[in-house]
Protein backbone atom coordinates (compact mmCIF):
# COMPACT_ATOMS: atom_id res chain seq x y z
CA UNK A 1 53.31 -12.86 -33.30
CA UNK A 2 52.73 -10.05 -35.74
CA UNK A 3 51.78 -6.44 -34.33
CA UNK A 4 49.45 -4.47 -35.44
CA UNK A 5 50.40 -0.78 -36.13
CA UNK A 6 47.73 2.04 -35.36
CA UNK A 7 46.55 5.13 -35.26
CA UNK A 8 44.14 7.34 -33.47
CA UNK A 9 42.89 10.82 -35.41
CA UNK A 10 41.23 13.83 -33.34
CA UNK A 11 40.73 11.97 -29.43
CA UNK A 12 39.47 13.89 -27.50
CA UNK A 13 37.77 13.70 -24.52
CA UNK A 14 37.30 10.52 -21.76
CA UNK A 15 36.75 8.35 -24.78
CA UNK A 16 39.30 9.12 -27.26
CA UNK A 17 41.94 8.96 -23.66
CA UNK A 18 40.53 5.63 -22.75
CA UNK A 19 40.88 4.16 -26.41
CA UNK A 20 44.43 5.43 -26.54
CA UNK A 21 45.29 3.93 -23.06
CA UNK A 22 43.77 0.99 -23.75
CA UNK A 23 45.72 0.59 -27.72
CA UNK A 24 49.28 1.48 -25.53
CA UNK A 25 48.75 -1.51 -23.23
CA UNK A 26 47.61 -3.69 -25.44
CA UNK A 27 50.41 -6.59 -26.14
CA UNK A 28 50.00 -7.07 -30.09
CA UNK A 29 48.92 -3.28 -30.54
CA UNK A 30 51.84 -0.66 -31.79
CA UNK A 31 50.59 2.99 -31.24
CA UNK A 32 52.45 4.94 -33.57
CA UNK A 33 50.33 8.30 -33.87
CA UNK A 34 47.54 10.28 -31.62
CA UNK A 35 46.43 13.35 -32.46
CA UNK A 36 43.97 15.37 -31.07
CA UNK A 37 42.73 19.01 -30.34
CA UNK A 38 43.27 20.92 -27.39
CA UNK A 39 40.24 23.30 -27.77
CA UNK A 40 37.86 20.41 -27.72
């Protein structure tokens, strides 16, 4: 099974954290990148 490689640009917030957790656990899903701001 192929894996799909992703990204996540400027999470912030419960959202953007629950998108990202969600992407990490997922089995065909490699997270490679998450960036975000820590003043937002």
């Amino acid at each position: 099974m192929t894996q799909i490689k992703a990204g996540i640009i400027n999470v912030s917030g419960y959202v953007g954290s629950e998108l990202a957790r969600l992407l990490y656990q997922h089995p065909q899903v490699e997270l490679k990148s998450v960036t975000g701001r820590g003043a937002a």
